[in-house]
PDB file of N, CA and C in Angstrom:
ATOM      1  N   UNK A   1       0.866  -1.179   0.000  1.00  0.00           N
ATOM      2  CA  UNK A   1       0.000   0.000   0.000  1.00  0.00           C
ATOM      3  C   UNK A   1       0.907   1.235   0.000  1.00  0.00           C
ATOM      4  N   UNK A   2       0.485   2.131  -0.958  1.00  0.00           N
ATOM      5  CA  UNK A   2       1.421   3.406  -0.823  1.00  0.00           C
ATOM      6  C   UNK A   2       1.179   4.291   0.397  1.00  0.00           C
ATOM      7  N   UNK A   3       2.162   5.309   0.445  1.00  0.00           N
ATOM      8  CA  UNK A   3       2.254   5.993   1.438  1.00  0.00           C
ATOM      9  C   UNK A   3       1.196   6.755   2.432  1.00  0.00           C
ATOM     10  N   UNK A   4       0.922   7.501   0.643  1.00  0.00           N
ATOM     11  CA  UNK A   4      -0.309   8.422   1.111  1.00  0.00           C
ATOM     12  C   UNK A   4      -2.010   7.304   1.727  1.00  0.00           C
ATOM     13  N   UNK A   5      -2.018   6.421   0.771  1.00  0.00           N
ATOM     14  CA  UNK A   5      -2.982   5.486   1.363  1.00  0.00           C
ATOM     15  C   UNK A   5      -2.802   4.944   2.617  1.00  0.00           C
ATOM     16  N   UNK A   6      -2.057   4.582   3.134  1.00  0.00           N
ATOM     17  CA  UNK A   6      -1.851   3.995   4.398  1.00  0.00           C
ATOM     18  C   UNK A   6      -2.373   4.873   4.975  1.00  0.00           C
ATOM     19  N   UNK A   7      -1.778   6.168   5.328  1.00  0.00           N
ATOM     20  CA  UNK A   7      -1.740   7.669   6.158  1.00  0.00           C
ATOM     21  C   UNK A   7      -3.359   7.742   6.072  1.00  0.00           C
ATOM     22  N   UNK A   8      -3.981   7.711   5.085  1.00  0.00           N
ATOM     23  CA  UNK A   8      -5.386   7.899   5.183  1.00  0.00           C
ATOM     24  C   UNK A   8      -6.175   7.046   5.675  1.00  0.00           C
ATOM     25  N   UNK A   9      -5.871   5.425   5.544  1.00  0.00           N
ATOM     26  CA  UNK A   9      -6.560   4.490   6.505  1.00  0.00           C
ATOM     27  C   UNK A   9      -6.480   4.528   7.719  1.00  0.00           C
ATOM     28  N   UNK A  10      -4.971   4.838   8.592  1.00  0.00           N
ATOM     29  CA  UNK A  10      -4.781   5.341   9.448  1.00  0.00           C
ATOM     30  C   UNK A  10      -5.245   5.839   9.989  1.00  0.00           C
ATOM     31  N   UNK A  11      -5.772   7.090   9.730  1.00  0.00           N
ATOM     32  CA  UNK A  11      -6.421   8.164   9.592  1.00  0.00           C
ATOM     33  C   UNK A  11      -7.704   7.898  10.173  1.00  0.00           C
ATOM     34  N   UNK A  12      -8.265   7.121   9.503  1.00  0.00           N
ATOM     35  CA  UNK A  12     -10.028   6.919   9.748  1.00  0.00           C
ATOM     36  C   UNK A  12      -9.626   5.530  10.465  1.00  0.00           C
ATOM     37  N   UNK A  13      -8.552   4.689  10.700  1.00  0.00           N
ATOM     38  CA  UNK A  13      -9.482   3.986  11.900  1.00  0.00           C
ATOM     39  C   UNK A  13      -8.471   4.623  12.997  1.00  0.00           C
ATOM     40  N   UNK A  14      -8.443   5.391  13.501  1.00  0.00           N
ATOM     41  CA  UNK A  14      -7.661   5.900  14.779  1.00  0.00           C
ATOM     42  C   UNK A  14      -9.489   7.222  14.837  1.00  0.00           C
ATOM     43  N   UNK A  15      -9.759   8.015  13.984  1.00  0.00           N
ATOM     44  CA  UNK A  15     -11.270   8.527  13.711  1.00  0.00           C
ATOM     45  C   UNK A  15     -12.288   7.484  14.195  1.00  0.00           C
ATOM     46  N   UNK A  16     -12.357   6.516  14.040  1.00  0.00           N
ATOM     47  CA  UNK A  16     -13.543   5.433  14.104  1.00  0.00           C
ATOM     48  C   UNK A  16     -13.380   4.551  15.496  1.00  0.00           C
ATOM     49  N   UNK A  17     -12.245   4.661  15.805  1.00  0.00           N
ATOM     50  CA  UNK A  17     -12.123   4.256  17.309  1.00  0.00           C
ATOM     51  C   UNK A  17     -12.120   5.284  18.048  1.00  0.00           C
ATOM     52  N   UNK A  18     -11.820   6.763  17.574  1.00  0.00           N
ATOM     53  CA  UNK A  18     -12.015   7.869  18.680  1.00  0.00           C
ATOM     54  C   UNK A  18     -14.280   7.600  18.654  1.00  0.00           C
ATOM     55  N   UNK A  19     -14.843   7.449  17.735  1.00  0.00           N
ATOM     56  CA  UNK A  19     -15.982   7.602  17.579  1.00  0.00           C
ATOM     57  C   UNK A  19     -16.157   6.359  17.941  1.00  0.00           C
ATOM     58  N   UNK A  20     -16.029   5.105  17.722  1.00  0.00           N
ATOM     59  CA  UNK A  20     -16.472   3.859  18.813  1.00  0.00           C
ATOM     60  C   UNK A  20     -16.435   4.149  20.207  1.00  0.00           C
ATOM     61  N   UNK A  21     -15.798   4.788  20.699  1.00  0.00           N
ATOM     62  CA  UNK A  21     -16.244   4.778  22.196  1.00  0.00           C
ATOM     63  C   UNK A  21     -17.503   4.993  22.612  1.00  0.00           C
ATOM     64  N   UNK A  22     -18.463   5.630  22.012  1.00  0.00           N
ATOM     65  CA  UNK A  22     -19.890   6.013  21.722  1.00  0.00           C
ATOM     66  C   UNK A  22     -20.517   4.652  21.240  1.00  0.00           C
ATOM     67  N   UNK A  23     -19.600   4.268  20.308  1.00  0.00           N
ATOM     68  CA  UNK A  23     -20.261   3.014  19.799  1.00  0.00           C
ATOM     69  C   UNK A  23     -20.159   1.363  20.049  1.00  0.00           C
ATOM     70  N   UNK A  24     -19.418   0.884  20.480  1.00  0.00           N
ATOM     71  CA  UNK A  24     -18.376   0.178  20.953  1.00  0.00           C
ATOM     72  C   UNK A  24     -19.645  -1.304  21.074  1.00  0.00           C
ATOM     73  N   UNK A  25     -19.435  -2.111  20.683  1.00  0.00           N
ATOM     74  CA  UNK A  25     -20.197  -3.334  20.501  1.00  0.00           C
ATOM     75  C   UNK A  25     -20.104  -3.889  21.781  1.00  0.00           C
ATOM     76  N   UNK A  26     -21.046  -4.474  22.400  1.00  0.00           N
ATOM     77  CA  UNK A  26     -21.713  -5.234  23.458  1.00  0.00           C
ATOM     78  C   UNK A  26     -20.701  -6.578  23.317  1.00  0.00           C
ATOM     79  N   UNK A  27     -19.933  -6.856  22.505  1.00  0.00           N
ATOM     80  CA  UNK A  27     -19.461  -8.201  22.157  1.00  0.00           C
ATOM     81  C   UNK A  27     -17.732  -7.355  22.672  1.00  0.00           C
ATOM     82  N   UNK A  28     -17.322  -5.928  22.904  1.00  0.00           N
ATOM     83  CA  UNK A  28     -16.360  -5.744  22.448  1.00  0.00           C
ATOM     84  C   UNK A  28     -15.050  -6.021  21.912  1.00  0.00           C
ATOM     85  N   UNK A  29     -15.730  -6.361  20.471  1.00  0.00           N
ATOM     86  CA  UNK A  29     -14.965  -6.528  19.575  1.00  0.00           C
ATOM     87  C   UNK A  29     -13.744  -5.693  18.611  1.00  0.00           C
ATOM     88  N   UNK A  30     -12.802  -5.370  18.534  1.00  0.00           N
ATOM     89  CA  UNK A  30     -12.375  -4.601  17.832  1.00  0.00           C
ATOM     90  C   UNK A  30     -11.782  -5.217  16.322  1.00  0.00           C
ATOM     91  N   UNK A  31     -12.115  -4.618  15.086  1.00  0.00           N
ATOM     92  CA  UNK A  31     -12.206  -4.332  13.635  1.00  0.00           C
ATOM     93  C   UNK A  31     -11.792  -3.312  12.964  1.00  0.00           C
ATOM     94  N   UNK A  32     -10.640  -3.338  12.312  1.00  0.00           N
ATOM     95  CA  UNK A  32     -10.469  -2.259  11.758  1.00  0.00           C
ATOM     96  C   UNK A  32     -10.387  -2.119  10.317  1.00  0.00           C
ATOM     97  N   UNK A  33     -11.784  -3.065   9.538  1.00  0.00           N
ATOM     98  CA  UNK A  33     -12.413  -2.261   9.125  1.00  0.00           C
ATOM     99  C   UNK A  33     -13.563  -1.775   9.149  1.00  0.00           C
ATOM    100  N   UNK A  34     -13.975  -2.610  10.630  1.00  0.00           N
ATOM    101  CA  UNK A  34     -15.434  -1.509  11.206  1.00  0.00           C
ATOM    102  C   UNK A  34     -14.913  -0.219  11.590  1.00  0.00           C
ATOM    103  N   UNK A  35     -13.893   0.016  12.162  1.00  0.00           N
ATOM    104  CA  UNK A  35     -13.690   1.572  12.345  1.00  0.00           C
ATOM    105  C   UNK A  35     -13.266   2.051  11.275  1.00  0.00           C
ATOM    106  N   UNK A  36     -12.883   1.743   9.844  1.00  0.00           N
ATOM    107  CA  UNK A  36     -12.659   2.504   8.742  1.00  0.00           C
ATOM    108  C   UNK A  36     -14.490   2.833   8.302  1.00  0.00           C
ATOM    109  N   UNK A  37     -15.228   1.556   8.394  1.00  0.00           N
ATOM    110  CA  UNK A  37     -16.580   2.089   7.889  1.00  0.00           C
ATOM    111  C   UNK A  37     -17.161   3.139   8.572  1.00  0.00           C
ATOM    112  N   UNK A  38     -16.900   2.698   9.554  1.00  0.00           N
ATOM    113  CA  UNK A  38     -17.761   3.576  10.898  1.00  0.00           C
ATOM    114  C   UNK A  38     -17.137   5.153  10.699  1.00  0.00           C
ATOM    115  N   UNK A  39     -15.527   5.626  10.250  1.00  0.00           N
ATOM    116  CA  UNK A  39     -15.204   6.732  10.043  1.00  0.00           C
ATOM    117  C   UNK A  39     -15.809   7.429   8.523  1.00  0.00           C
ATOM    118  N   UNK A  40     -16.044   6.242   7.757  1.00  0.00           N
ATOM    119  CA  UNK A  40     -16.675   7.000   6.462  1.00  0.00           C
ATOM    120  C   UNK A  40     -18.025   7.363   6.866  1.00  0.00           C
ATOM    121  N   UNK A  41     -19.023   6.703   7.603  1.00  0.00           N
ATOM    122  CA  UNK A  41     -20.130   7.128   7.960  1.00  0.00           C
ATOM    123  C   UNK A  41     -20.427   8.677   8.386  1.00  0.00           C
ATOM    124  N   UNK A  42     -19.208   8.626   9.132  1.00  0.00           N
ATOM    125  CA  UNK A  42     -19.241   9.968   9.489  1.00  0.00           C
ATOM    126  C   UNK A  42     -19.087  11.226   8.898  1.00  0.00           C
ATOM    127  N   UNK A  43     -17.933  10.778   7.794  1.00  0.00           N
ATOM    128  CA  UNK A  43     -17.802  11.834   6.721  1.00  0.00           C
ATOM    129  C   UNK A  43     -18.582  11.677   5.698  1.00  0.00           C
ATOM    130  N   UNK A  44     -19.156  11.050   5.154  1.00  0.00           N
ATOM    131  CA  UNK A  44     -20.321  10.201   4.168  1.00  0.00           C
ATOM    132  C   UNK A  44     -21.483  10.786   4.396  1.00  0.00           C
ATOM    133  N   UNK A  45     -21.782  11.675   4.797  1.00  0.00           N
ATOM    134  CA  UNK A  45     -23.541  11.600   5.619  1.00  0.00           C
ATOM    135  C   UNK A  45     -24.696  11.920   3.900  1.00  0.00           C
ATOM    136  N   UNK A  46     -25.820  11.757   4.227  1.00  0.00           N
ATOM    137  CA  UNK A  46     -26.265  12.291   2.769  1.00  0.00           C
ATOM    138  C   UNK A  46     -26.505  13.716   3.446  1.00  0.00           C
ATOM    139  N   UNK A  47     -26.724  14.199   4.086  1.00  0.00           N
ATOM    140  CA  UNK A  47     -27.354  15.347   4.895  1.00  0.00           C
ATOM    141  C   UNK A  47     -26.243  16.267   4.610  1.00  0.00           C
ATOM    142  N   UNK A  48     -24.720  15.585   4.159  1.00  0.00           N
ATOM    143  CA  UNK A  48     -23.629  16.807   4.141  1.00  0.00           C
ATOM    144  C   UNK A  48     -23.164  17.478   5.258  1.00  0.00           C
ATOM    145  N   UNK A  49     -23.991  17.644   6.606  1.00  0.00           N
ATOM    146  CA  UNK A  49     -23.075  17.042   7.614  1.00  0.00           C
ATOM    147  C   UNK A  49     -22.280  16.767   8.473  1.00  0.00           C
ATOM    148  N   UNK A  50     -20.710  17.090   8.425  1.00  0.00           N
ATOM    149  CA  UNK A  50     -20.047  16.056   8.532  1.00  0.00           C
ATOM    150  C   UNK A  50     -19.825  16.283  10.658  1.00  0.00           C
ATOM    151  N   UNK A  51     -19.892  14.707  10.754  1.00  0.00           N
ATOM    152  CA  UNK A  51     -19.845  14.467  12.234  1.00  0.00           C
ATOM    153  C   UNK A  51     -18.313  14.617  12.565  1.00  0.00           C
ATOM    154  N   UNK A  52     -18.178  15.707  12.976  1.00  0.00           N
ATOM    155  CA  UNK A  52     -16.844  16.261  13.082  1.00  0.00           C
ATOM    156  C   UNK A  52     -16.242  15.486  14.200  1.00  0.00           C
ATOM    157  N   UNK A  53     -16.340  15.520  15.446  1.00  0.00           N
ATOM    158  CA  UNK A  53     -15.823  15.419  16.842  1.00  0.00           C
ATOM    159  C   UNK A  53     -14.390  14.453  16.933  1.00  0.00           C
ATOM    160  N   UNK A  54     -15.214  13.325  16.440  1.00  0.00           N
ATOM    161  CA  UNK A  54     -14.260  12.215  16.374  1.00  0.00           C
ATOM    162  C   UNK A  54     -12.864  12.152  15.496  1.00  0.00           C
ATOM    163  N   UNK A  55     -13.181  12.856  14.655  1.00  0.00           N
ATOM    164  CA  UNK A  55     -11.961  13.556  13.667  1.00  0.00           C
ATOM    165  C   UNK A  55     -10.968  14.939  14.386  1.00  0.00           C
ATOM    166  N   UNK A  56     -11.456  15.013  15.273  1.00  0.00           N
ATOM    167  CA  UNK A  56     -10.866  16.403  15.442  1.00  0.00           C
ATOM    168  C   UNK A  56      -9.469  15.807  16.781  1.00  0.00           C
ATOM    169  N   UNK A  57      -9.410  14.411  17.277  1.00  0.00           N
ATOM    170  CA  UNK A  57      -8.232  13.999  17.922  1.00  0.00           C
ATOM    171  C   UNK A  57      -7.213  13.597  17.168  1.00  0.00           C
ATOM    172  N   UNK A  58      -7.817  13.318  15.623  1.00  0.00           N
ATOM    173  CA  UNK A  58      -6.642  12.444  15.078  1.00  0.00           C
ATOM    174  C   UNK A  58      -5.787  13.746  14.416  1.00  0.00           C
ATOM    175  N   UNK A  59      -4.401  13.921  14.682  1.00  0.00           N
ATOM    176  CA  UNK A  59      -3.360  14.796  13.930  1.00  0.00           C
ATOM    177  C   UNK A  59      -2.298  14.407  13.547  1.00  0.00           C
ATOM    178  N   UNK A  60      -1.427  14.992  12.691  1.00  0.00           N
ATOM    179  CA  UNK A  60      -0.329  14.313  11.837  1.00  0.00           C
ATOM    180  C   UNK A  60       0.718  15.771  12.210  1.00  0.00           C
ATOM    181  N   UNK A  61       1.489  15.133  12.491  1.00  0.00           N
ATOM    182  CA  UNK A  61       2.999  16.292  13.342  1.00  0.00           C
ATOM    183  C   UNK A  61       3.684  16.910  11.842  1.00  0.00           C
ATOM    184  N   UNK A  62       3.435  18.471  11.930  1.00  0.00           N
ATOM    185  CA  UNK A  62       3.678  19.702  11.326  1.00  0.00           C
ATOM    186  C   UNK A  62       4.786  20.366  11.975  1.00  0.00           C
ATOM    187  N   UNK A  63       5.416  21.295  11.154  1.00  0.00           N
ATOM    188  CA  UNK A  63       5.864  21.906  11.707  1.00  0.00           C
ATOM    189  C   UNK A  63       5.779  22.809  12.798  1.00  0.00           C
ATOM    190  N   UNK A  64       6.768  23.147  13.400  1.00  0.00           N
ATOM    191  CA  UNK A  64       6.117  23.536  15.101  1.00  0.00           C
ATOM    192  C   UNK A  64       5.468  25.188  14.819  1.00  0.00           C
ATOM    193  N   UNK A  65       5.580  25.888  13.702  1.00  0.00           N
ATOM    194  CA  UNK A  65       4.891  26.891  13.190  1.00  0.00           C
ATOM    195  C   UNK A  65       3.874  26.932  12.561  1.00  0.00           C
ATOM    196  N   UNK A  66       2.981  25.712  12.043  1.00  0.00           N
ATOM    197  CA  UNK A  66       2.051  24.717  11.732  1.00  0.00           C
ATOM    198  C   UNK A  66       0.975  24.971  12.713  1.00  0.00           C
ATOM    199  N   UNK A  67      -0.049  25.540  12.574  1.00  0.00           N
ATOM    200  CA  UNK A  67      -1.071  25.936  13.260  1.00  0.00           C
ATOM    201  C   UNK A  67      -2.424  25.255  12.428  1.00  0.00           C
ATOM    202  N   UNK A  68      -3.088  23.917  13.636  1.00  0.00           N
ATOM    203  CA  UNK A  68      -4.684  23.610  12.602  1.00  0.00           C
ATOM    204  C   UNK A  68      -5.472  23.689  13.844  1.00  0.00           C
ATOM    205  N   UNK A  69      -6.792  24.321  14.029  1.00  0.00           N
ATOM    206  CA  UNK A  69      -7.531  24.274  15.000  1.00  0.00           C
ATOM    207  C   UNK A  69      -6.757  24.225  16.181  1.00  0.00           C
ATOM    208  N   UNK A  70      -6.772  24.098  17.166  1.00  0.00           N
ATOM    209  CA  UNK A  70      -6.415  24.203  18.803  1.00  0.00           C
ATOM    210  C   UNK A  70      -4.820  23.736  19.088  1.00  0.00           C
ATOM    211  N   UNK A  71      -4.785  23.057  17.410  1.00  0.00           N
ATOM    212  CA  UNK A  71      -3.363  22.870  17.560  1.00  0.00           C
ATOM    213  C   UNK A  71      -2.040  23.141  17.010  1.00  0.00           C
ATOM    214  N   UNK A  72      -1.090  23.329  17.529  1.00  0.00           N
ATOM    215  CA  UNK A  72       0.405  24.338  16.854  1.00  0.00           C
ATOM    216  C   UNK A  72       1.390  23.126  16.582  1.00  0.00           C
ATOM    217  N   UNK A  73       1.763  22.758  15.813  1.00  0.00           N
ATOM    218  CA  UNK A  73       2.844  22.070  15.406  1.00  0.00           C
ATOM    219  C   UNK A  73       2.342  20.737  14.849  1.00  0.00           C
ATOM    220  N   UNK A  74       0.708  21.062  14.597  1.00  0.00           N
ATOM    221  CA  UNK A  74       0.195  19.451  14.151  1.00  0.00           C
ATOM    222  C   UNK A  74      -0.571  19.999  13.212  1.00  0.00           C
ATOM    223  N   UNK A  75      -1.405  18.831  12.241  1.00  0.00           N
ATOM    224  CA  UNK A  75      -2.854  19.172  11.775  1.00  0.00           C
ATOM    225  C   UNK A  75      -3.661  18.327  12.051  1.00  0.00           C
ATOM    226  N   UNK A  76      -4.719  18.968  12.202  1.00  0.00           N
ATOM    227  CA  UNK A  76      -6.125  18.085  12.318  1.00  0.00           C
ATOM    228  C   UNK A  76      -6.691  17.852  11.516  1.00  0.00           C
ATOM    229  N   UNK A  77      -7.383  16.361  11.298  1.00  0.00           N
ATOM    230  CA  UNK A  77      -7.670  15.360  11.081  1.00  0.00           C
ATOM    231  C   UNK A  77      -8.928  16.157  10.092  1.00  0.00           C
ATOM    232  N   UNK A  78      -9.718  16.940  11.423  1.00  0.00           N
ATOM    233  CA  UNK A  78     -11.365  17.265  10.872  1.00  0.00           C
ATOM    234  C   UNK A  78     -10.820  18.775   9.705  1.00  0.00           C
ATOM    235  N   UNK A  79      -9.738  18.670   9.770  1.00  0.00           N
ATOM    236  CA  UNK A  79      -9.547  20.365   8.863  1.00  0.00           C
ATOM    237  C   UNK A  79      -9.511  20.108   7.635  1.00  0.00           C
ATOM    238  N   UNK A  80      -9.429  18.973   7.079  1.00  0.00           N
ATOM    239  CA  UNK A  80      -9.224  17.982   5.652  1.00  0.00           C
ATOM    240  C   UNK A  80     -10.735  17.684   5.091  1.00  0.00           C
ATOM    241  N   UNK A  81     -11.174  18.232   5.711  1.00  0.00           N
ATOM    242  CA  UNK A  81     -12.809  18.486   5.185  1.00  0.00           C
ATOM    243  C   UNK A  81     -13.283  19.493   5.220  1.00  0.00           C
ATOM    244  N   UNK A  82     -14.072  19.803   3.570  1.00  0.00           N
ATOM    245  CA  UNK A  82     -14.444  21.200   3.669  1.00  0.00           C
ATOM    246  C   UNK A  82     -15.415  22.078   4.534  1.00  0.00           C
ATOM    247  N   UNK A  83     -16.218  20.935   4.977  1.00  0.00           N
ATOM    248  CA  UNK A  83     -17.939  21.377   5.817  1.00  0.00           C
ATOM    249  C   UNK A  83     -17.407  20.642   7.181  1.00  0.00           C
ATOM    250  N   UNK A  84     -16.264  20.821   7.770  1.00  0.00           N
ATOM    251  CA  UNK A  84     -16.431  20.668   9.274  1.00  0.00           C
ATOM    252  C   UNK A  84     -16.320  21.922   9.955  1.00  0.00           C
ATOM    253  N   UNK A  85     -16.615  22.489   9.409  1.00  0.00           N
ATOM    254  CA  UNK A  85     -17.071  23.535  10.444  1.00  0.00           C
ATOM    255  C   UNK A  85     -18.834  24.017   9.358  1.00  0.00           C
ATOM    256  N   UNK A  86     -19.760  24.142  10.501  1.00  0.00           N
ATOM    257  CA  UNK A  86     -20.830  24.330   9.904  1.00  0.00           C
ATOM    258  C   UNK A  86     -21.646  25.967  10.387  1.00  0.00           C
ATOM    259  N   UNK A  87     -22.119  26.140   8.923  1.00  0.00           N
ATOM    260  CA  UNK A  87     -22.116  27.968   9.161  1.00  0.00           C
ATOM    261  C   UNK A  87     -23.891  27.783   9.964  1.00  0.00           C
ATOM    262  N   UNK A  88     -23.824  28.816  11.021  1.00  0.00           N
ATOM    263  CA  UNK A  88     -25.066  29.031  11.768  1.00  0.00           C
ATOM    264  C   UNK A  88     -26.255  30.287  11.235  1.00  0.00           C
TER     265      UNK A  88
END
């Protein structure tokens, strides 16, 4: 698997286990590619959407002048989508 693909599966199941904790099967089982589905669900919505929260722990280390949401020297996860932030 190439680079950039990995980084993005990554991505959504480290997203899909921050959001399983909410969800987390009675059997607790862990799957990772129920937490890859479970992270597209979230970004997937038909409603457009997007269930931000769970996206917003996962970050990838930036430079320490690298500023994404709350955080300086990283980016966030939920900033890689255009509609996570939703206008009121």
């Amino acid at each position: 698997m190439e680079r950039e693909a990995l980084l993005s599966k990554l991505k959504k199941v480290s997203a899909g286990r921050c959001a399983r904790l909410s969800y987390l099967t009675h059997e607790g089982k862990r799957d990772l590619q129920a937490d890859v589905d479970l992270c597209d669900r979230l970004i997937n919505r038909t409603d457009d959407v997007l269930h931000a929260s769970p996206l917003e722990h996962v970050a990838q280390c930036f430079s320490a002048s690298h500023r994404s949401g709350p955080f300086r020297g990283w980016s966030q996860y939920r900033k890689e989508f255009s509609n996570e932030c939703a206008d009121e």
